[in-house]
C-alpha atoms as a PDB file:
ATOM      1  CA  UNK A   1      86.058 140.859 401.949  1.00  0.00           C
ATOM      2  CA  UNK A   2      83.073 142.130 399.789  1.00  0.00           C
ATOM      3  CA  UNK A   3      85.688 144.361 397.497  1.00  0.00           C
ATOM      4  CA  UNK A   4      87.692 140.974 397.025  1.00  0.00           C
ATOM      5  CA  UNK A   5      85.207 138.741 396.830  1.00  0.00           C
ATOM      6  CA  UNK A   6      83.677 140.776 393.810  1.00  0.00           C
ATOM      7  CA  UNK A   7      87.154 141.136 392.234  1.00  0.00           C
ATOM      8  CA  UNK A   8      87.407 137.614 392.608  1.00  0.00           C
ATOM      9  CA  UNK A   9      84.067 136.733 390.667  1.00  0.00           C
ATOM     10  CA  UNK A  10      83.911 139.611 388.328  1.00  0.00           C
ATOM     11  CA  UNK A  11      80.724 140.536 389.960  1.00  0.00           C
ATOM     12  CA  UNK A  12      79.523 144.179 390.407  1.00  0.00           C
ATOM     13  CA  UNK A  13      79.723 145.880 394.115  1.00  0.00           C
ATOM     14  CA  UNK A  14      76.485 147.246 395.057  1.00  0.00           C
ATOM     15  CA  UNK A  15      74.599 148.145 398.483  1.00  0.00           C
ATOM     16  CA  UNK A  16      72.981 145.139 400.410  1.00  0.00           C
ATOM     17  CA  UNK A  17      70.338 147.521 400.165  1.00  0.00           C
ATOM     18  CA  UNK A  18      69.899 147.407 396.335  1.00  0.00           C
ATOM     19  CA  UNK A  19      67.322 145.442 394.837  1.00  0.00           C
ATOM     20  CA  UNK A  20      67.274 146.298 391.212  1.00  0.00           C
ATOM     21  CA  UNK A  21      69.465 142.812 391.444  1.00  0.00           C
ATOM     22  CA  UNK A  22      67.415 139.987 391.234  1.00  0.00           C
ATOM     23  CA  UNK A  23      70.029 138.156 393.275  1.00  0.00           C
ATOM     24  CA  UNK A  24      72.593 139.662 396.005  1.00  0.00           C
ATOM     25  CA  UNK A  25      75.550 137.824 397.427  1.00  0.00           C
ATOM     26  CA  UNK A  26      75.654 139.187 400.298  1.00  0.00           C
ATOM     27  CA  UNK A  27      78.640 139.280 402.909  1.00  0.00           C
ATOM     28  CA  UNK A  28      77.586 139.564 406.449  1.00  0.00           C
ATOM     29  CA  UNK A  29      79.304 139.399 409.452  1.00  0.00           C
ATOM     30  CA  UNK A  30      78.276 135.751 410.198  1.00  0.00           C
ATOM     31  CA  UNK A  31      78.813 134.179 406.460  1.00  0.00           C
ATOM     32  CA  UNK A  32      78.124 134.402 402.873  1.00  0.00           C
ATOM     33  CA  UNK A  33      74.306 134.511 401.555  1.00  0.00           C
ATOM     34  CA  UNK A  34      72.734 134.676 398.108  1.00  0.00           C
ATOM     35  CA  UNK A  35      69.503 136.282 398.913  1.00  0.00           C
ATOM     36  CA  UNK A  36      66.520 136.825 396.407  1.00  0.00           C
ATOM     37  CA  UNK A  37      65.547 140.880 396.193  1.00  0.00           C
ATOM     38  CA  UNK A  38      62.220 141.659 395.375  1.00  0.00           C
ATOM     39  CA  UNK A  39      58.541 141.035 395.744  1.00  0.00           C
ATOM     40  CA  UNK A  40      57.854 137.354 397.238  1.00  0.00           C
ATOM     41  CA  UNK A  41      61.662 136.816 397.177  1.00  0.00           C
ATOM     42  CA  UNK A  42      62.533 133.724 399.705  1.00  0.00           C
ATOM     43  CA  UNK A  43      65.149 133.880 402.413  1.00  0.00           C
ATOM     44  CA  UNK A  44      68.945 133.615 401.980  1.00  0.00           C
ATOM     45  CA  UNK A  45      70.847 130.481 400.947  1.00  0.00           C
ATOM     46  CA  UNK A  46      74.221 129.312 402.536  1.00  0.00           C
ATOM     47  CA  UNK A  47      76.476 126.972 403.515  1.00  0.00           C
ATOM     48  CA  UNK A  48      76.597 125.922 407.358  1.00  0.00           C
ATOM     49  CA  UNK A  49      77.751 122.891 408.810  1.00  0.00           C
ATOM     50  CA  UNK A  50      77.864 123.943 412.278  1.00  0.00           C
ATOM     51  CA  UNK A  51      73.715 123.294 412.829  1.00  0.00           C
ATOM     52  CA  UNK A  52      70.658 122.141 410.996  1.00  0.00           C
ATOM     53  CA  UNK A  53      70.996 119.074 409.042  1.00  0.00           C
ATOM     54  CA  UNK A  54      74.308 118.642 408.832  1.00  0.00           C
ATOM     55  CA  UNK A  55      74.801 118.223 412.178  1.00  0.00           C
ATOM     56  CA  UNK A  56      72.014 115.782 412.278  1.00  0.00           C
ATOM     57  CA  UNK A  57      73.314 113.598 409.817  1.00  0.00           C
ATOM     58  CA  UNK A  58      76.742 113.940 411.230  1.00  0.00           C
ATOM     59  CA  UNK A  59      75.588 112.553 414.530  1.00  0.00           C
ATOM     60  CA  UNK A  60      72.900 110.580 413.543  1.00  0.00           C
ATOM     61  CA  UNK A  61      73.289 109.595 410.165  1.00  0.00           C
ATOM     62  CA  UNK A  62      73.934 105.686 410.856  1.00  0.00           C
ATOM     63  CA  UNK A  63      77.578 105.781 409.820  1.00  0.00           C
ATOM     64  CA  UNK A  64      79.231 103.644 407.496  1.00  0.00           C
ATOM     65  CA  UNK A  65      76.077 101.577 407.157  1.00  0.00           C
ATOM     66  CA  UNK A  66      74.298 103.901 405.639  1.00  0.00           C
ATOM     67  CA  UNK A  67      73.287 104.062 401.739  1.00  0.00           C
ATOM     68  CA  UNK A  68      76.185 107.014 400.966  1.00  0.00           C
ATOM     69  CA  UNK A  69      78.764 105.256 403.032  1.00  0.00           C
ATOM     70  CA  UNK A  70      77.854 101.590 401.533  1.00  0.00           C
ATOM     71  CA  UNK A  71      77.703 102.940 397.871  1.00  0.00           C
ATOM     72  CA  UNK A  72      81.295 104.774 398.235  1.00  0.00           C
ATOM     73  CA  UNK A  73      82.250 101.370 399.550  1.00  0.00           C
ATOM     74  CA  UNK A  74      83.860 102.303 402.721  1.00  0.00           C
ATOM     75  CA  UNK A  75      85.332  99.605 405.062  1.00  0.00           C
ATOM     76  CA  UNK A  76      86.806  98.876 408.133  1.00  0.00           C
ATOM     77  CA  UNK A  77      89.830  99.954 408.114  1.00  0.00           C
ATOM     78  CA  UNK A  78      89.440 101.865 404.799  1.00  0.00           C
ATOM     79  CA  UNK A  79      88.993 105.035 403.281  1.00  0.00           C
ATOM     80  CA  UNK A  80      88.366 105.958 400.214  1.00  0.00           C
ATOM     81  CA  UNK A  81      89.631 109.523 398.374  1.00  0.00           C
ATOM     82  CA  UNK A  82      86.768 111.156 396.969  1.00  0.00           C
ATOM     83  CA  UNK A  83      86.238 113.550 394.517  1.00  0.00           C
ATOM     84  CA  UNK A  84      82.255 115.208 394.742  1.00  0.00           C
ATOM     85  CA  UNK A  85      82.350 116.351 391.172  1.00  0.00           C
ATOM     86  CA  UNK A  86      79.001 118.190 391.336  1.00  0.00           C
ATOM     87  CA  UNK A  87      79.702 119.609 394.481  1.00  0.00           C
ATOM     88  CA  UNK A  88      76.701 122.255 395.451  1.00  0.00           C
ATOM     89  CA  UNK A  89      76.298 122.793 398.809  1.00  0.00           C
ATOM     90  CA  UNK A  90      78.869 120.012 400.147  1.00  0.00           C
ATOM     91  CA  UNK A  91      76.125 118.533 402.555  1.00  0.00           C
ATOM     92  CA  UNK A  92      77.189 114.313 400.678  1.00  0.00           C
ATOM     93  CA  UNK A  93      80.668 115.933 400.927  1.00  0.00           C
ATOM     94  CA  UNK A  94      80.549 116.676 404.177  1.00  0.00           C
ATOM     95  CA  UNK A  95      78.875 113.020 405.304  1.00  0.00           C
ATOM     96  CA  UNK A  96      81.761 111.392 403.796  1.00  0.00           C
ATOM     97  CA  UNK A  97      84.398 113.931 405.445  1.00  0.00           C
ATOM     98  CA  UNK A  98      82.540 112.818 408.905  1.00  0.00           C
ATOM     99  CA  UNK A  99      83.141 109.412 408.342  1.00  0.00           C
ATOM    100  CA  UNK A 100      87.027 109.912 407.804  1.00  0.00           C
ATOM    101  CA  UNK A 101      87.345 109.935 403.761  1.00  0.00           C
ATOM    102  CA  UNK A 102      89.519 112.792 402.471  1.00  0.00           C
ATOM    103  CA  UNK A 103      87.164 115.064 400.076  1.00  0.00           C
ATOM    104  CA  UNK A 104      87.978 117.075 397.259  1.00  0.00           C
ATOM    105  CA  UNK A 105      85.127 119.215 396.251  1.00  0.00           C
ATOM    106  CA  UNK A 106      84.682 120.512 392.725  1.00  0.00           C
ATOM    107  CA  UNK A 107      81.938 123.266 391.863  1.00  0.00           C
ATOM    108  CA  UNK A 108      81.594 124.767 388.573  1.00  0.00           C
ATOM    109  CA  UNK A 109      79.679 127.932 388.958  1.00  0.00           C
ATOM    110  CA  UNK A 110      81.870 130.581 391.007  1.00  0.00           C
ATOM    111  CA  UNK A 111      78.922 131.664 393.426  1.00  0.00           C
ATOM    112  CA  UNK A 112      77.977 128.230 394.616  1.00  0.00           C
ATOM    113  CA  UNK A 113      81.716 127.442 394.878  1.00  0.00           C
ATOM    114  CA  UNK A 114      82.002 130.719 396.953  1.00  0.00           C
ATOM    115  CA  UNK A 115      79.317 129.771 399.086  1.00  0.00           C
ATOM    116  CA  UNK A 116      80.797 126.279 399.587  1.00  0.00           C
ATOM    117  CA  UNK A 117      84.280 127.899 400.489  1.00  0.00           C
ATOM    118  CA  UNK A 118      82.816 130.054 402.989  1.00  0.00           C
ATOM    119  CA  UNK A 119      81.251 127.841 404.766  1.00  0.00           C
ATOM    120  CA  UNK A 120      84.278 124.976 404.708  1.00  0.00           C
ATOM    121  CA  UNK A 121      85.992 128.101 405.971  1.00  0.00           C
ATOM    122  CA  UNK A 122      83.617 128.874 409.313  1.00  0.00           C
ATOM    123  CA  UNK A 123      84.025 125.079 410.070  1.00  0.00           C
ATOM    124  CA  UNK A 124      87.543 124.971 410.292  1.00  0.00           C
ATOM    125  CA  UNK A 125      87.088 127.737 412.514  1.00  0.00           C
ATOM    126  CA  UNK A 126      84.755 125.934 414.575  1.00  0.00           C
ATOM    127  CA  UNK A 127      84.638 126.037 418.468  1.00  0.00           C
ATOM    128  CA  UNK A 128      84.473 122.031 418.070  1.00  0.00           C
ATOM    129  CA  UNK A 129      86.972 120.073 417.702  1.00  0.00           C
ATOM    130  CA  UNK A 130      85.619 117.660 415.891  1.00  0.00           C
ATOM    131  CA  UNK A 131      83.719 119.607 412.852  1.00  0.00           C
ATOM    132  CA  UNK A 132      87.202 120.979 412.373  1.00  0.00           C
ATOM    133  CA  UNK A 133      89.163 118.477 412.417  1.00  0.00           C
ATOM    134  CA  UNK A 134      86.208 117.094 409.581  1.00  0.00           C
ATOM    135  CA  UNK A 135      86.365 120.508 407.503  1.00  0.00           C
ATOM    136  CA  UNK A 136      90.072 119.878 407.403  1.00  0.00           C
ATOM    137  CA  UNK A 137      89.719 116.800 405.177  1.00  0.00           C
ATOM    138  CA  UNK A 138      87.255 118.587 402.875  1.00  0.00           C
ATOM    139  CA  UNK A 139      89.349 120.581 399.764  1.00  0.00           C
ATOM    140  CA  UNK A 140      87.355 122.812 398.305  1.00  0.00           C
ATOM    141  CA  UNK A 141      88.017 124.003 394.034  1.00  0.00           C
ATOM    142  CA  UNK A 142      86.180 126.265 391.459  1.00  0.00           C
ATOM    143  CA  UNK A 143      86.712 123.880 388.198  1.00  0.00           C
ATOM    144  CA  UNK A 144      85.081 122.220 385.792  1.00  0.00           C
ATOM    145  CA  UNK A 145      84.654 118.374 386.602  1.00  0.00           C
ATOM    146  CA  UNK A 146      85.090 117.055 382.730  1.00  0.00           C
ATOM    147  CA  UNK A 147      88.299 118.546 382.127  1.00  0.00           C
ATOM    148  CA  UNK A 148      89.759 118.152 385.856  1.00  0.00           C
ATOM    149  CA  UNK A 149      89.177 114.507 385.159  1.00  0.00           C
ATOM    150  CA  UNK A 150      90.491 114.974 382.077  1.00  0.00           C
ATOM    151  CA  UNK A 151      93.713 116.505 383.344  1.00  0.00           C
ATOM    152  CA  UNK A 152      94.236 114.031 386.100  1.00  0.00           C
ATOM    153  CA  UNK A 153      97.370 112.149 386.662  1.00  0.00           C
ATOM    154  CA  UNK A 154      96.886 108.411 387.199  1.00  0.00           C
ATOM    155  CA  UNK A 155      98.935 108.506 390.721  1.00  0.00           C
ATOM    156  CA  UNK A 156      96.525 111.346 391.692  1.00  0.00           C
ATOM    157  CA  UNK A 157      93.184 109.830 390.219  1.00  0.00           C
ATOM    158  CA  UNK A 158      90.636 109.565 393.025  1.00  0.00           C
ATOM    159  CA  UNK A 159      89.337 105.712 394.148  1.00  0.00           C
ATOM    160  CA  UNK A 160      85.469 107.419 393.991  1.00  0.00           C
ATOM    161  CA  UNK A 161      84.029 109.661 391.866  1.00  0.00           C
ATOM    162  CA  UNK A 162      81.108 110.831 392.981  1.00  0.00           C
ATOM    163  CA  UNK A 163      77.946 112.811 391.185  1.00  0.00           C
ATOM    164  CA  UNK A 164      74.600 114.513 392.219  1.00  0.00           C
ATOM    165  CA  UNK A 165      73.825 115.785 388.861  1.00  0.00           C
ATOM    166  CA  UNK A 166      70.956 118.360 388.552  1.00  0.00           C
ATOM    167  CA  UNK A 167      67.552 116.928 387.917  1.00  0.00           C
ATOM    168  CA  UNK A 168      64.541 118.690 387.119  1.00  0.00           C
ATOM    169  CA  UNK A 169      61.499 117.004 388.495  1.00  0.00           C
ATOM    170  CA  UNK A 170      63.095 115.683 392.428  1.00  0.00           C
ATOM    171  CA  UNK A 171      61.199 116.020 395.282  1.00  0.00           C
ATOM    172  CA  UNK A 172      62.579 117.469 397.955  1.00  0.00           C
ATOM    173  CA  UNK A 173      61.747 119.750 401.333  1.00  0.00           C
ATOM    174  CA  UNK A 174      61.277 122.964 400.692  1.00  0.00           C
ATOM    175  CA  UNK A 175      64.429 124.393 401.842  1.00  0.00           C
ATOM    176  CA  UNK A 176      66.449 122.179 399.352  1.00  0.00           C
ATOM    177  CA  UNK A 177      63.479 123.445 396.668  1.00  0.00           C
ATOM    178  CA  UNK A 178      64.331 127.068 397.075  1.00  0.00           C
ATOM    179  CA  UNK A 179      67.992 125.894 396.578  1.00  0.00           C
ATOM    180  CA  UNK A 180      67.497 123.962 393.753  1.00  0.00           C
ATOM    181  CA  UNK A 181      65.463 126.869 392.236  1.00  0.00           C
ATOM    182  CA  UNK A 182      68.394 129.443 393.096  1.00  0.00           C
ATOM    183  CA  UNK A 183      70.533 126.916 391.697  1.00  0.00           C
ATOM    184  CA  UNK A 184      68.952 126.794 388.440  1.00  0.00           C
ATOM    185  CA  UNK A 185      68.410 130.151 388.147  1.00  0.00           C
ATOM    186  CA  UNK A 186      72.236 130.692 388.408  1.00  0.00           C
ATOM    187  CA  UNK A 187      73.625 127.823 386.703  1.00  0.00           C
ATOM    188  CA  UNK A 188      70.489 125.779 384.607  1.00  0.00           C
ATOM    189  CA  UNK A 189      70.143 122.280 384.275  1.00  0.00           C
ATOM    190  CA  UNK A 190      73.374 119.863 384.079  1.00  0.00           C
ATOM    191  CA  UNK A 191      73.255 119.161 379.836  1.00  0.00           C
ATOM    192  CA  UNK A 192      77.081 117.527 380.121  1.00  0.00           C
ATOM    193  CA  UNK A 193      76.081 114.712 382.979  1.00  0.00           C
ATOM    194  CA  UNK A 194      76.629 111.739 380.520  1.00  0.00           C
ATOM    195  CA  UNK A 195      80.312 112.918 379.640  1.00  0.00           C
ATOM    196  CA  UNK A 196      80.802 113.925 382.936  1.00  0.00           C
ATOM    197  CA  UNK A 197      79.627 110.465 383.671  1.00  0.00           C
ATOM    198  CA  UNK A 198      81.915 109.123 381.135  1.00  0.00           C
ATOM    199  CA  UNK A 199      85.137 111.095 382.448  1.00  0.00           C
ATOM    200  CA  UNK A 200      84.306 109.602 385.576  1.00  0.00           C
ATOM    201  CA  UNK A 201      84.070 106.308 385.220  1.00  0.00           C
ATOM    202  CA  UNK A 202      87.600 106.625 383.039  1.00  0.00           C
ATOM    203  CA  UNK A 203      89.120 108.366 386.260  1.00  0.00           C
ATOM    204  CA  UNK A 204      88.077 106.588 389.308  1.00  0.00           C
ATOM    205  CA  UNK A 205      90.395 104.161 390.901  1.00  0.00           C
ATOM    206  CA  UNK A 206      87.718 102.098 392.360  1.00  0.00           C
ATOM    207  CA  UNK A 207      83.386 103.012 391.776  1.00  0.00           C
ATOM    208  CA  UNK A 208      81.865 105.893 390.191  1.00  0.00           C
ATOM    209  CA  UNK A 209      78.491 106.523 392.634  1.00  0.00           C
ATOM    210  CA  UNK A 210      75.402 108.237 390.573  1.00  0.00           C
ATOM    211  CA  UNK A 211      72.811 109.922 392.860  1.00  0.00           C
ATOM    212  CA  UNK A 212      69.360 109.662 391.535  1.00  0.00           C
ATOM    213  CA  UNK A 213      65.756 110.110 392.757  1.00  0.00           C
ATOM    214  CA  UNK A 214      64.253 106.654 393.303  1.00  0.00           C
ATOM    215  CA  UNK A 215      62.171 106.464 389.997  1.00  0.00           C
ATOM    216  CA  UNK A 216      64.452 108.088 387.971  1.00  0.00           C
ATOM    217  CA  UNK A 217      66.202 106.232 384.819  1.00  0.00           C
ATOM    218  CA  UNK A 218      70.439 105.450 385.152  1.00  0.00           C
ATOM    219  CA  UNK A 219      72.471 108.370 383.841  1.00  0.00           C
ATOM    220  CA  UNK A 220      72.431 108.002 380.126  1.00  0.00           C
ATOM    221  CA  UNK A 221      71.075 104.756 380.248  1.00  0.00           C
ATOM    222  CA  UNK A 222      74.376 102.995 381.908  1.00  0.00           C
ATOM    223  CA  UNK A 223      73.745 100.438 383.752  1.00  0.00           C
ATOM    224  CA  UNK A 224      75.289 100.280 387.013  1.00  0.00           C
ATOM    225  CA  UNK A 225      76.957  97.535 388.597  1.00  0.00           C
ATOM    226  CA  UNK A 226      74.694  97.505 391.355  1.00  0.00           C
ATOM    227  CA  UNK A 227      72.317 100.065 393.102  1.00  0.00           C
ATOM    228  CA  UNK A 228      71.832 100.787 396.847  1.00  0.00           C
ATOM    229  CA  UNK A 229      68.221 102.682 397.791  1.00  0.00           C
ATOM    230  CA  UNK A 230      67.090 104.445 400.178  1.00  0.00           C
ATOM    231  CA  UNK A 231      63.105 105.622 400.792  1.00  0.00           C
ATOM    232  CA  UNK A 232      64.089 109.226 398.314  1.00  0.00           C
ATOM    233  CA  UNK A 233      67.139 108.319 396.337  1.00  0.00           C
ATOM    234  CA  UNK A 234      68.871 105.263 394.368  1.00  0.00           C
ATOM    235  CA  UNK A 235      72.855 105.076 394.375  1.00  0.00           C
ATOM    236  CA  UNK A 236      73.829 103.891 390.912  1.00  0.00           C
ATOM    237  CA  UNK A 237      77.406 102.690 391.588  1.00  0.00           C
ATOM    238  CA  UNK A 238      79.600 101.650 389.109  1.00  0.00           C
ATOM    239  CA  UNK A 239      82.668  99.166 389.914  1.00  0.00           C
ATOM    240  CA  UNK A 240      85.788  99.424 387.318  1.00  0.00           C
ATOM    241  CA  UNK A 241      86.496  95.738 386.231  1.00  0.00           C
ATOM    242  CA  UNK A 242      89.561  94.166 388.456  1.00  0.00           C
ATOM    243  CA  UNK A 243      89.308  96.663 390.803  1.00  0.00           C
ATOM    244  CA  UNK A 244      87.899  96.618 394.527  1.00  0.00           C
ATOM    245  CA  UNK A 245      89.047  96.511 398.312  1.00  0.00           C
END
């Protein structure tokens, strides 16, 4: 799998024991990792939504009534199709898989999108039921959201779009701190989030949904339609004209 995997990415294949790399994507027997190497380098990063908080939310996460699930707009009876254009580690993807909305997952930077793969892969291999039968409805791609968007069909244009752009000053635990650092440190900041914002909202069927941290401005100063809060982070949602369910 390493050999492939490295083919795949156009990365170089090195011992897990080398750590002249500042970063190692590492293939174990369990998963995928991107571990740190060196002096006061942090623990690996990886995809798992078999444990941890994924699971939590899955079983506790309040269902459709919570802030994700109202700002996607789902219904009784309905489901949106959802495209996470700013996919990262799938864990919004994943909440709105659990609640029964067909996902299509689009990461930009091939190491996070490996990551993401893998671990969509292990939970469609699951022991439960259930988390498979979730991982099933999650479609996982390696593409750049603008031009996807750009290349979509009408008939095959998703109802949401929805984005978790990169933003420099969150606050968050410090699990999803070394992850955001990693993140930047492979990928930067997000400089395109207005056009991506602008693709989107020319795309979706029905809302475009904007994650934000609570005092942070709208994406490129758009307005939303409405916003839905919660005590960390604002939903900006944004409701094409004529439109709804």
């Amino acid at each position: 799998m390493a050999s492939h995997l490295a083919e795949i990415l156009k990365l170089p294949l090195v011992p897990a024991a080398d750590c002249s790399c500042g970063l190692l994507l590492l293939v174990t027997r369990e998963r995928l990792e991107l571990r740190p190497q060196g002096p006061g380098a942090t623990g690996s990063v990886y995809v798992d939504f078999t444990a941890g908080r994924a699971a939590h939310r899955r079983r506790f996460g309040g269902g459709v009534s919570q802030p994700l699930a109202r700002a996607a707009g789902l219904k009784r009876g309905w489901r949106p199709r959802v495209l996470d254009a700013t996919a990262g580690m799938g864990r919004d993807g994943f909440v709105l898989a659990a609640l029964g909305c067909e996902l299509t997952l689009l990461e930009r930077s091939p190491v996070i999108w490996a990551l993401l793969e893998d671990g969509v892969r292990r939970a469609r291999a699951a022991e439960d039921p259930e988390l498979r039968a979730i991982a099933q409805r999650m479609i996982v791609r390696h593409a750049d959201a603008i031009r996807y968007l750009e290349r979509l069909s009408e008939r095959d244009a998703p109802d949401v779009v929805y984005l978790d752009p990169m933003y420099p000053h969150r606050r968050k635990s410090a699990r999803v701190k070394k992850e955001m650092s990693l993140f930047r440190a492979l990928v930067g900041d997000d400089p395109d989030s207005e056009a991506l914002l602008q693709a989107a909202r020319g795309r979706a069927g029905y809302r475009v949904v904007v994650k934000r941290p609570t005092q942070a401005g709208y994406l490129g100063d758009a307005s939303p339609t409405m916003s839905i809060e919660s005590p960390n982070t604002r939903y900006d949602v944004y409701v094409r004209k004529g439109i709804g369910r």
